[in-house]
C-alpha atoms as a PDB file:
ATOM      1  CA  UNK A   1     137.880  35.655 191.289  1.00  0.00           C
ATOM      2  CA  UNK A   2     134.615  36.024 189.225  1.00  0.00           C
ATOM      3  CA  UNK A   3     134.334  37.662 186.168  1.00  0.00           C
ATOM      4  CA  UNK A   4     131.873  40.002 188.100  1.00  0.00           C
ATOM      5  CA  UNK A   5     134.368  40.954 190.754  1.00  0.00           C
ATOM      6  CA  UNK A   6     136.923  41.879 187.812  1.00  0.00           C
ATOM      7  CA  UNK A   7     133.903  44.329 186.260  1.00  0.00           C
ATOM      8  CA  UNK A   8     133.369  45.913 189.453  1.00  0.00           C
ATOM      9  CA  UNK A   9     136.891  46.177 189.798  1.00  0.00           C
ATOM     10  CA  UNK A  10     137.178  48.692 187.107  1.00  0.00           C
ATOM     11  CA  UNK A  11     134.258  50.551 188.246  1.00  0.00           C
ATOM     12  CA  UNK A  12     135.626  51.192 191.643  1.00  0.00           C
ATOM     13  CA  UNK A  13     139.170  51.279 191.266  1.00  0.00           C
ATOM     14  CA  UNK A  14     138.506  54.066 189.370  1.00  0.00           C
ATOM     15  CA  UNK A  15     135.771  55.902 191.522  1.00  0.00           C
ATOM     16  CA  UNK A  16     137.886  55.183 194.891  1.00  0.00           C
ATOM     17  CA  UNK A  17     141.299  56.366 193.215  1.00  0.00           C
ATOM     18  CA  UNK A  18     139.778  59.717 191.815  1.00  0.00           C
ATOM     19  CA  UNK A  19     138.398  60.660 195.639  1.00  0.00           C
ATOM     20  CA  UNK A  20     141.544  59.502 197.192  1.00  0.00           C
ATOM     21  CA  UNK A  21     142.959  61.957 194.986  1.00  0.00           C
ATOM     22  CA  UNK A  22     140.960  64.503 195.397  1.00  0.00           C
ATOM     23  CA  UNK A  23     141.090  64.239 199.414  1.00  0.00           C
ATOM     24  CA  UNK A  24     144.662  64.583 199.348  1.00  0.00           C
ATOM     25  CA  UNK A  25     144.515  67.946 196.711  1.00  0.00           C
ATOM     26  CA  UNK A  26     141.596  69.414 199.389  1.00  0.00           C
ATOM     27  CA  UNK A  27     143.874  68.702 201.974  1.00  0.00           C
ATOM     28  CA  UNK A  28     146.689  70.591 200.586  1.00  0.00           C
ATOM     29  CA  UNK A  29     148.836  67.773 199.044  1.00  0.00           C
ATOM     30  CA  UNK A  30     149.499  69.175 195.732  1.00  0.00           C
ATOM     31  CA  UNK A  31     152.791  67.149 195.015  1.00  0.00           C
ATOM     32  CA  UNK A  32     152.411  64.647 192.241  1.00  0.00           C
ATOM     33  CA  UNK A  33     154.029  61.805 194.766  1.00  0.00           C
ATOM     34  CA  UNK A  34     151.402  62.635 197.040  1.00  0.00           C
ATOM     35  CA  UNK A  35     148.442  62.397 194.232  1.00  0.00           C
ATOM     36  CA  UNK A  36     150.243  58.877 193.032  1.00  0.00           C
ATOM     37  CA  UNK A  37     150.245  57.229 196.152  1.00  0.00           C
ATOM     38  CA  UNK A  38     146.665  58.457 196.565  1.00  0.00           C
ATOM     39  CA  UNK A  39     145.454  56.640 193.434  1.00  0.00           C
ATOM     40  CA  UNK A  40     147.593  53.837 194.095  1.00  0.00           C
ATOM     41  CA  UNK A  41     145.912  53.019 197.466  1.00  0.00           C
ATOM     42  CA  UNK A  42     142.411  53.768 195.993  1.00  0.00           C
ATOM     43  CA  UNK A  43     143.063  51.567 193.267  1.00  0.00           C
ATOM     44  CA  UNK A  44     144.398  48.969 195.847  1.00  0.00           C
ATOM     45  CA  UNK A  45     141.152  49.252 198.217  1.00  0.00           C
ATOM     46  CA  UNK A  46     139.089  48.426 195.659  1.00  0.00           C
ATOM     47  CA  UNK A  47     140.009  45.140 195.398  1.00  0.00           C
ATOM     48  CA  UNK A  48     137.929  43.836 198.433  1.00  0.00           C
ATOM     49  CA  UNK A  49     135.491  46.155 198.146  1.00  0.00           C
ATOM     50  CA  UNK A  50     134.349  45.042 194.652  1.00  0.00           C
ATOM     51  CA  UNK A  51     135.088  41.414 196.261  1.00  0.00           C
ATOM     52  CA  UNK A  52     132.628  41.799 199.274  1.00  0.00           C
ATOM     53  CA  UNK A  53     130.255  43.359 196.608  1.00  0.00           C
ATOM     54  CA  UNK A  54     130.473  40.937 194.036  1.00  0.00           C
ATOM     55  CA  UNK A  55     129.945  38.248 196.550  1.00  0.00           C
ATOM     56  CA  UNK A  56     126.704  40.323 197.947  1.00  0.00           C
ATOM     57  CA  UNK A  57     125.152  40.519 194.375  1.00  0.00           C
ATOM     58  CA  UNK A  58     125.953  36.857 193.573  1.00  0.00           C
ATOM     59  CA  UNK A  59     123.940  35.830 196.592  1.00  0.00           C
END
């Protein structure tokens, strides 16, 4: 894993956890288990994402 996958990492792991968050408050999920499991999975997600993007910018 590149250092530039790791950096992208941060920047969407956050970005995908916070809307996975908010998704579940719009759709009337106001539990905290609900909200943890949202960031969770958004913070999870963003692992291949920032991979796929990493690789796209590396060329």
């Amino acid at each position: 894993m590149s250092p530039l996958t790791l950096i992208l990492h941060i920047f969407l792991g956050s970005t995908l956890a916070g809307s996975a968050v908010i998704a579940v408050l719009v759709l009337g999920f106001a539990s905290w288990t609900a909200m943890l499991i949202a960031a969770v999975a958004g913070f999870v997600a963003a692992f291949p994402v920032s991979y796929m993007v990493s690789r796209k910018l590396e060329g």
